[in-house]
Protein backbone atom coordinates (compact mmCIF):
# COMPACT_ATOMS: atom_id res chain seq x y z
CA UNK A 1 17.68 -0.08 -38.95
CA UNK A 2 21.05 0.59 -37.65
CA UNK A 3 23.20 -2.67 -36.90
CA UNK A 4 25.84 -2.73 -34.67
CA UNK A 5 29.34 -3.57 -35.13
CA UNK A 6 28.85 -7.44 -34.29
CA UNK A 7 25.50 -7.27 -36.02
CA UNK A 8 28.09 -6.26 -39.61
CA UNK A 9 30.88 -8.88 -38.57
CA UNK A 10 27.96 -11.81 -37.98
CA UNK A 11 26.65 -10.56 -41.35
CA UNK A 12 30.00 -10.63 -43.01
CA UNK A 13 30.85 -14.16 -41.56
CA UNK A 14 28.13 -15.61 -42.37
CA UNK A 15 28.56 -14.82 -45.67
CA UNK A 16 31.86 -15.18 -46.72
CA UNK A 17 33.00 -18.47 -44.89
CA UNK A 18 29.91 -20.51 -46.01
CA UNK A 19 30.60 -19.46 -49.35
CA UNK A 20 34.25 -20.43 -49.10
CA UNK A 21 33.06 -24.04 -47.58
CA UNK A 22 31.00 -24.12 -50.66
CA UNK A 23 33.59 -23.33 -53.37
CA UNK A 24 35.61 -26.10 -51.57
CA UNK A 25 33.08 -28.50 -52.03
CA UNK A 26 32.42 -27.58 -55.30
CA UNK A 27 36.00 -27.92 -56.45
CA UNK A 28 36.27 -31.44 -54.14
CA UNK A 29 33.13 -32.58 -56.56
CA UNK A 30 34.17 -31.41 -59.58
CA UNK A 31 37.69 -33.07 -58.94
CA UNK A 32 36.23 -36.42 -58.58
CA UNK A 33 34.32 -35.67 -62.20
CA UNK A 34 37.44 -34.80 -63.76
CA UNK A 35 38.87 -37.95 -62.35
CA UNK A 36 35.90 -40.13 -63.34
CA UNK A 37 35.61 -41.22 -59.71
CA UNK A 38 31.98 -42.22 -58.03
CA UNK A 39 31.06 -39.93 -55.13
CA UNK A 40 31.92 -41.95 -51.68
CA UNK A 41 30.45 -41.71 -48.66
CA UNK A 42 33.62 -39.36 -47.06
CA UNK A 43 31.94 -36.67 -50.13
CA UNK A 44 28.45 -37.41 -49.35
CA UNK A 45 28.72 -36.39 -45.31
CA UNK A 46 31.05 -33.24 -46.02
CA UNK A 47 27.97 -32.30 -48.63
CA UNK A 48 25.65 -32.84 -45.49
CA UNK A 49 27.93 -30.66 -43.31
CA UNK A 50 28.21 -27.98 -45.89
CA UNK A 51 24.55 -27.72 -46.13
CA UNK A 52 23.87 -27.79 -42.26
CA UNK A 53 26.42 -24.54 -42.23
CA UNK A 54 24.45 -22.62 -44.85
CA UNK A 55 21.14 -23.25 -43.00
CA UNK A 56 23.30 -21.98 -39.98
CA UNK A 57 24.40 -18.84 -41.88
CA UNK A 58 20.98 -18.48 -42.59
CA UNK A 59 19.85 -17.83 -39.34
CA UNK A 60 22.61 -15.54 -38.44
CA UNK A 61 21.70 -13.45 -41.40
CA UNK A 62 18.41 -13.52 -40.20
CA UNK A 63 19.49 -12.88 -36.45
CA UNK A 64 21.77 -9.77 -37.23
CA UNK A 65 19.37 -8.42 -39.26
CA UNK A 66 15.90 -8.87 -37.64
CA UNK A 67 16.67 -11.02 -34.60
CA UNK A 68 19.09 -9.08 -32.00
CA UNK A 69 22.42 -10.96 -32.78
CA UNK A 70 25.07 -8.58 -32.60
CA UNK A 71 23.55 -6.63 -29.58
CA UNK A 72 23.83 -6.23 -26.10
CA UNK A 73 21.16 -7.86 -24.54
CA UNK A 74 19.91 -5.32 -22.43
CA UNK A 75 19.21 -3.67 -25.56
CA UNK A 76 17.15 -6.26 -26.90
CA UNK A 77 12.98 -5.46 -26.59
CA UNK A 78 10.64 -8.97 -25.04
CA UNK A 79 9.92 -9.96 -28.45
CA UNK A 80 13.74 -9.76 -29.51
CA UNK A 81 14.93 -11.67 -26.29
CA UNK A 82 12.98 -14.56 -27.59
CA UNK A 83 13.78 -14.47 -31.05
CA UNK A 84 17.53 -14.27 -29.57
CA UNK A 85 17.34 -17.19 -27.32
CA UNK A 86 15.77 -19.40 -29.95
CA UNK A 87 18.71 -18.16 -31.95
CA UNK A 88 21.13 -19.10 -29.73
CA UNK A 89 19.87 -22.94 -28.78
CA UNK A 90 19.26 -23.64 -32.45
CA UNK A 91 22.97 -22.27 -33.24
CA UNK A 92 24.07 -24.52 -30.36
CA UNK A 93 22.46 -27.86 -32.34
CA UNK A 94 23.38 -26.88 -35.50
CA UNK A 95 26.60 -25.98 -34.81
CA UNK A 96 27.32 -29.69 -32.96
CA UNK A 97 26.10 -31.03 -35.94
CA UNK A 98 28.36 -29.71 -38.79
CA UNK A 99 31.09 -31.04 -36.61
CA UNK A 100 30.17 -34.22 -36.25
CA UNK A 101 29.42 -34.54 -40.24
CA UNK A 102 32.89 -32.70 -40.93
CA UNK A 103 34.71 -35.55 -38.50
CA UNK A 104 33.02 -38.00 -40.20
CA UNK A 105 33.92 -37.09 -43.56
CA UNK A 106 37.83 -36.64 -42.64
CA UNK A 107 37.23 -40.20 -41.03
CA UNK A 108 35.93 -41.79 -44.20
CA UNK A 109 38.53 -40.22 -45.78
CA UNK A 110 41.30 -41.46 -44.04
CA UNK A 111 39.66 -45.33 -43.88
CA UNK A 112 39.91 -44.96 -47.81
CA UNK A 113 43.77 -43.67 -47.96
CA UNK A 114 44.94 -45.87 -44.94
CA UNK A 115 43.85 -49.64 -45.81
CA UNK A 116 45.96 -51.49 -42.69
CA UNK A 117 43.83 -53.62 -40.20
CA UNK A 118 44.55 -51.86 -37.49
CA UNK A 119 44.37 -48.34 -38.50
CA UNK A 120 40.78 -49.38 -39.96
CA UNK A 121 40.28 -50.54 -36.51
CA UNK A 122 41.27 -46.92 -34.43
CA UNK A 123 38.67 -45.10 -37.66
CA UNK A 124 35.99 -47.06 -36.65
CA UNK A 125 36.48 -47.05 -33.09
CA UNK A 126 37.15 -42.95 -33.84
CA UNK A 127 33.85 -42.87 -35.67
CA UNK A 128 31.82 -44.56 -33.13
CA UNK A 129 33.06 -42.17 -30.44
CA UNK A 130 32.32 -39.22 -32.69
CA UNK A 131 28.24 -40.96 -33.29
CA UNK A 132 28.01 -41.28 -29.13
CA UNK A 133 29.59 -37.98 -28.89
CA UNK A 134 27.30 -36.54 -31.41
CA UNK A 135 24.32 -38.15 -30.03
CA UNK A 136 24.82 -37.38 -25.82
CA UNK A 137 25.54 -33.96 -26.35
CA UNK A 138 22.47 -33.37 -28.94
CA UNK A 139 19.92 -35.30 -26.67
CA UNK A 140 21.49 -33.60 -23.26
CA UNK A 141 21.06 -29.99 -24.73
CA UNK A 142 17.57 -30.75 -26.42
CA UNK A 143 16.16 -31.52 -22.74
CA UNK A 144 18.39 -28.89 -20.98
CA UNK A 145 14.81 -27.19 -21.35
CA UNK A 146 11.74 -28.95 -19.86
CA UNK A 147 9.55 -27.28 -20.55
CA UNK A 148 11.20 -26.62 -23.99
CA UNK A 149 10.72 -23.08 -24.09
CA UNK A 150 11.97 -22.61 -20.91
CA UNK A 151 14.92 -21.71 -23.19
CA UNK A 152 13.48 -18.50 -24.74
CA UNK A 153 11.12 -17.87 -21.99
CA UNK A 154 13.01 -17.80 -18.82
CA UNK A 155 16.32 -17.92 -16.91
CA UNK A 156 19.41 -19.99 -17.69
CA UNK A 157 18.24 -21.18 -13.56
CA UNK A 158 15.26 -22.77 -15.17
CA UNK A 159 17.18 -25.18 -17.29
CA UNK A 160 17.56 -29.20 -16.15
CA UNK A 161 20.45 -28.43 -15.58
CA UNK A 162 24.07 -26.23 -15.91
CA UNK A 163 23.56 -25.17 -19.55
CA UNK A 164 27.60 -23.22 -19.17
CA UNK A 165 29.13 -26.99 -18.11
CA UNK A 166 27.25 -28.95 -20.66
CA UNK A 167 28.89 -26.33 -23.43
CA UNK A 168 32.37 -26.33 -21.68
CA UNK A 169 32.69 -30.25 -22.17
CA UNK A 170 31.28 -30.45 -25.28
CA UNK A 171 33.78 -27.51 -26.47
CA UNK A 172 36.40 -29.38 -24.60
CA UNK A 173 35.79 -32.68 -26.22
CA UNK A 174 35.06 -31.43 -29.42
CA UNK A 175 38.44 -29.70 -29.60
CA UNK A 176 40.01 -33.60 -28.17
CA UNK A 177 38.62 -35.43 -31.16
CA UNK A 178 39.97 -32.97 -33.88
CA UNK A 179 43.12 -33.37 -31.96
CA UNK A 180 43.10 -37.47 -31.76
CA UNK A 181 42.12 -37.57 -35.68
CA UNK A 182 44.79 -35.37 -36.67
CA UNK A 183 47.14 -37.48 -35.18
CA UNK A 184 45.45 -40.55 -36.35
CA UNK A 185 47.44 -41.28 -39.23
CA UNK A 186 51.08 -40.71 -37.60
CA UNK A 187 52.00 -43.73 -37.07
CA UNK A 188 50.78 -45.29 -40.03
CA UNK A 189 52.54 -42.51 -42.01
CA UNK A 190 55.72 -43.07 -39.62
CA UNK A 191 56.17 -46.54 -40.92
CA UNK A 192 55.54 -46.11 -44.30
CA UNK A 193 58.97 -47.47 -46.93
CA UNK A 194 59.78 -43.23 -47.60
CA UNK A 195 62.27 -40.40 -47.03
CA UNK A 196 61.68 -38.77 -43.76
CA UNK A 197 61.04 -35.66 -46.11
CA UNK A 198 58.28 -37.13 -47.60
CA UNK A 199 56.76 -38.09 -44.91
CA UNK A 200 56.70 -34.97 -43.25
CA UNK A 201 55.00 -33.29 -46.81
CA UNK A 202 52.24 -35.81 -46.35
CA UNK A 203 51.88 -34.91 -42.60
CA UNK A 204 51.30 -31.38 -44.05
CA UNK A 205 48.55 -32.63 -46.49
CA UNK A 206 46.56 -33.94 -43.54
CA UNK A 207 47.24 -31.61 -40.98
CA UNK A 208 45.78 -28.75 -43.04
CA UNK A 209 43.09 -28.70 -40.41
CA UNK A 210 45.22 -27.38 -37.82
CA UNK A 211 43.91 -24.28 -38.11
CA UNK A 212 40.66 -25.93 -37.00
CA UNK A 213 42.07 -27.08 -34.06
CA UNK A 214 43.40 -23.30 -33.53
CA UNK A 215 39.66 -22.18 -34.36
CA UNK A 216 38.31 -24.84 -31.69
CA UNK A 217 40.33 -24.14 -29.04
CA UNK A 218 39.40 -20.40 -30.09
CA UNK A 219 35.66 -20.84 -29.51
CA UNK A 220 36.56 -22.90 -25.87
CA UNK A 221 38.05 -20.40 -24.71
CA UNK A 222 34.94 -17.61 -25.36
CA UNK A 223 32.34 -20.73 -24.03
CA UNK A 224 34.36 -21.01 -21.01
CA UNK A 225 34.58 -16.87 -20.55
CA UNK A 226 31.00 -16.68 -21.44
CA UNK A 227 30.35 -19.18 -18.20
CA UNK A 228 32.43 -17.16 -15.68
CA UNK A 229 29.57 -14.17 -16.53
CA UNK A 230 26.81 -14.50 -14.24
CA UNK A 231 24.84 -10.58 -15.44
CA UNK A 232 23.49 -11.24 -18.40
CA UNK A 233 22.55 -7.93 -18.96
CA UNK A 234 26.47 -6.57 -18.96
CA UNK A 235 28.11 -5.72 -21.94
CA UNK A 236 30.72 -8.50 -21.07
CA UNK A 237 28.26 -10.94 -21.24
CA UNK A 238 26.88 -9.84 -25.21
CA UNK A 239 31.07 -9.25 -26.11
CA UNK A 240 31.49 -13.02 -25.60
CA UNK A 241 28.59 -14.48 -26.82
CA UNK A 242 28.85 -12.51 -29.80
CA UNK A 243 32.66 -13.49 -30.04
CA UNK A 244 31.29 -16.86 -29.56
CA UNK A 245 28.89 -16.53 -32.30
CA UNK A 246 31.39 -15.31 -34.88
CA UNK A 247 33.82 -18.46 -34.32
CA UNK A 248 31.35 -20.94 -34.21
CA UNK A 249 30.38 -20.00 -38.06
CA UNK A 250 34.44 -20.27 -38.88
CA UNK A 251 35.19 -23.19 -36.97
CA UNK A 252 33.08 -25.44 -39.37
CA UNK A 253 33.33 -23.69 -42.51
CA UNK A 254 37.37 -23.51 -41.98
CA UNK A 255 37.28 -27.67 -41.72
CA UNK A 256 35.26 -28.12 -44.02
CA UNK A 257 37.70 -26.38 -46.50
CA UNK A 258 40.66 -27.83 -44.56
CA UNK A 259 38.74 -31.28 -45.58
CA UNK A 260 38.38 -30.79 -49.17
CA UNK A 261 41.69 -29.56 -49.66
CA UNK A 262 43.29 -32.54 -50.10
CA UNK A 263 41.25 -33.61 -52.39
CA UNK A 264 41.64 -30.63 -55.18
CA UNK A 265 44.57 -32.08 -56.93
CA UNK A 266 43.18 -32.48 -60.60
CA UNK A 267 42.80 -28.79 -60.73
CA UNK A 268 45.93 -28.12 -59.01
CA UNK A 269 47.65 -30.49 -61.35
CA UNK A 270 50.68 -28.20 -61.62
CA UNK A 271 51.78 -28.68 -58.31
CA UNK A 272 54.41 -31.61 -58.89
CA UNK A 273 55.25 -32.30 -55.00
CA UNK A 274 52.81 -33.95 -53.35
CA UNK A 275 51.82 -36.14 -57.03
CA UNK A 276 55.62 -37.30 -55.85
CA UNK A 277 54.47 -37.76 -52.29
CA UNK A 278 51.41 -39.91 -53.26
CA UNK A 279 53.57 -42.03 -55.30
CA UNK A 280 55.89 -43.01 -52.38
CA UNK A 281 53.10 -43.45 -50.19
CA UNK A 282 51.10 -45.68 -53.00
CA UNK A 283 54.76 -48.01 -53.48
CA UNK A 284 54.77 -48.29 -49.27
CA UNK A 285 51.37 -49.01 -48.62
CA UNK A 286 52.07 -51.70 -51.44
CA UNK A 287 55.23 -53.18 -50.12
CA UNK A 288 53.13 -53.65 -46.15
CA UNK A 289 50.07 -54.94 -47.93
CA UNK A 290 52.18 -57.68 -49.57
CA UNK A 291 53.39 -59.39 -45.87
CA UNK A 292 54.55 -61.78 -45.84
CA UNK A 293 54.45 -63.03 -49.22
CA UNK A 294 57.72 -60.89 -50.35
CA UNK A 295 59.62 -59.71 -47.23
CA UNK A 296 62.46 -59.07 -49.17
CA UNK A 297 60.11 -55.88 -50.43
CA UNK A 298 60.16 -54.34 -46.74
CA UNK A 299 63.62 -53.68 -46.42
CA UNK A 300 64.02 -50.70 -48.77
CA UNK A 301 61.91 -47.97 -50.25
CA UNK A 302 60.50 -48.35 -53.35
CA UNK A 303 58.92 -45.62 -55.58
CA UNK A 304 56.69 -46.14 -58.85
CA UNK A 305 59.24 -46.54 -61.22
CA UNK A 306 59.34 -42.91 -63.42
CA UNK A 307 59.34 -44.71 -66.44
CA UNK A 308 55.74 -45.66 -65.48
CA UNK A 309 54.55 -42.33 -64.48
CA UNK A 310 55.77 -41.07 -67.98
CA UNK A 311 54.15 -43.61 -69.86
CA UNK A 312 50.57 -43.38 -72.01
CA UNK A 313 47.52 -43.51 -70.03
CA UNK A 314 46.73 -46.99 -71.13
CA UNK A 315 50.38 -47.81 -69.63
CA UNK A 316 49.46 -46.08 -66.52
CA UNK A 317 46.48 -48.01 -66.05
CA UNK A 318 48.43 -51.11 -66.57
CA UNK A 319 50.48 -50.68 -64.24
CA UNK A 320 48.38 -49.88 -61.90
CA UNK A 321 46.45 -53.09 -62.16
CA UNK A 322 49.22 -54.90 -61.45
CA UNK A 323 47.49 -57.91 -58.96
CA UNK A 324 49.06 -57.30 -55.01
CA UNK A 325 50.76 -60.46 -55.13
CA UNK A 326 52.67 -59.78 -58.08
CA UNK A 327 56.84 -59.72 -58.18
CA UNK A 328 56.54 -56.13 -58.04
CA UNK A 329 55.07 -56.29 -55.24
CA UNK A 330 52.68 -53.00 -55.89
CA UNK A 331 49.38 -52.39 -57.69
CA UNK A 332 46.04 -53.79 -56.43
CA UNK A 333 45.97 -52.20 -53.12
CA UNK A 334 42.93 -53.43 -51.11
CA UNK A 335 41.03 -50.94 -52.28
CA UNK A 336 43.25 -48.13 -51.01
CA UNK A 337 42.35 -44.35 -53.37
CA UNK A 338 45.14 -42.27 -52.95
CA UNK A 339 43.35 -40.78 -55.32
CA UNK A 340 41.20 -39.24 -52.67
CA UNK A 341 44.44 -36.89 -52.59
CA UNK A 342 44.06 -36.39 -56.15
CA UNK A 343 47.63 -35.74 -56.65
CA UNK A 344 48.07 -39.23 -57.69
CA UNK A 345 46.64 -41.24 -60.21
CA UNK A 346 42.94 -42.14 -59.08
CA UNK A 347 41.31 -45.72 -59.77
């Protein structure tokens, strides 16, 4: 059977980025072995997410091959149209629910880096939005339908209601929260005890998932074409929702890389910069947990002393242990793993 050309770039898609999201993962994992660090719960919700996008590249492989994704849809036969329309509200769930794993994950993440009260206080308010978020848009598109297969079976005028403006806002808000939680740890970062340099490099560590923001605001703008369309039978129509298609499978593969990044520094233990970066942030964090108890800690940056860093690993780990409230005024950080960056030294 011939495939068309968005049948091949589904197919290719669907291949390449999940197995990209899952050599990321793989690497995150294997970083925490080669750390000796316990799988948390930030690793445990990225492994969900990966494994909700390979049961979504699943059925695109299946749909470009034997289930009309990829062609225009007045090309499709009865028994296709249903098979495609099944596609297409199953892609629409699964889709919604890789991104709400992936922001949970980056979430977690952050909570563990970033151990101040009050930025612990935006994550969980930021994670409860992202549950109702997750939760109103999966139980409003499940009964879009009533009956159910009034999603295969009939016209989009058959739904519960406007299928186009249920997508558009949950496109819209989807690309808002990526937005809010890359910013979520600028002000912390602006305040840390460091060069304005190194606080910029450690901007760059977390906003590696810009791109997802790019490949978000990507896919709103092909939900929002695909709703201006009212022929579903014009080639128009198929262009977008294929288009559509194709960025919903990068979207959450390209954050789910973005999110493991970060987190690959044990096997990128040649790269010397951010290791320095992790340091200063480590030494900041350090001199804000202390408070009160040594202001005269605040007033100037302070990095792990070299000497340390050079030190035997049984020196290392010393001086790591160093209890909060110590002169130094560094060590015992509330349970803060900057080792989740893995350029550091991990706990």
């Amino acid at each position: 059977m011939l495939l068309s050309s968005y049948s091949v770039a589904i197919l290719i898609v669907s291949v390449i980025f999940p197995l990209l999201a899952s050599i990321a993962v793989g690497l995150r994992f294997r970083s925490r072995r080669i750390k000796s660090l316990p799988l948390k719960a930030d690793d445990f919700t990225i492994l969900i997410a990966l494994i909700i996008v390979i049961g979504m590249a699943i059925l695109y492989i299946y749909g470009a091959v034997a289930g009309g994704l990829g062609k225009q849809t007045i090309q499709l036969t009865p028994s296709e149209a249903r098979e495609y329309f099944k596609e297409v509200f199953a892609n629409i769930q699964i889709t919604h629910s890789s991104f709400a794993a992936i922001k949970l994950s980056i979430l977690l993440m952050y909570k563990r880096i970033f151990v101040t009260p009050r930025f612990c206080l935006f994550a969980n308010i930021t994670i409860a939005v992202v549950f109702a978020w997750f939760s109103a848009f999966f139980i409003a598109l499940f009964f879009a339908a009533r009956p159910f297969s009034n999603y295969w079976n009939k016209e989009e005028t058959a739904l519960a209601y406007n299928l186009s403006a249920l997508l558009i806002a949950e496109s819209a808000t989807d690309l808002a929260i990526d937005l809010w939680t890359l910013c979520l740890p600028l002000p912390v970062i602006k305040n840390l005890h460091m060069t304005t340099k190194r606080k910029l490099q450690l901007v760059g560590i977390f906003w590696l998932g810009l791109f997802c923001v790019v490949a978000a605001a990507v896919r709103l703008y092909y939900v929002y074409t695909f709703s201006t369309i009212t022929n579903a039978a014009s080639p128009a129509f198929s262009d977008v929702q294929n288009n559509n298609f194709i960025w919903a499978m990068i979207e959450p593969c390209a954050s789910i890389v973005a999110a493991c990044l970060p987190t690959l520094g044990p096997i990128l233990n040649g790269w010397r910069l951010p290791e320095s970066v992790v340091q200063s942030v480590r030494s900041a964090l350090s001199i804000h947990s202390g408070g009160s108890a040594s202001r005269s800690h605040q007033h100037a940056p302070i990095d792990i002393p070299h000497e340390a860093a050079r030190q035997s690993p049984a020196a290392k780990k010393a001086w790591m242990e160093l209890p909060s409230d110590s002169a130094t005024g560094v060590g015992g950080l509330q349970g803060l793993e900057l080792s989740d960056l893995e350029f550091g030294r991990g706990k």
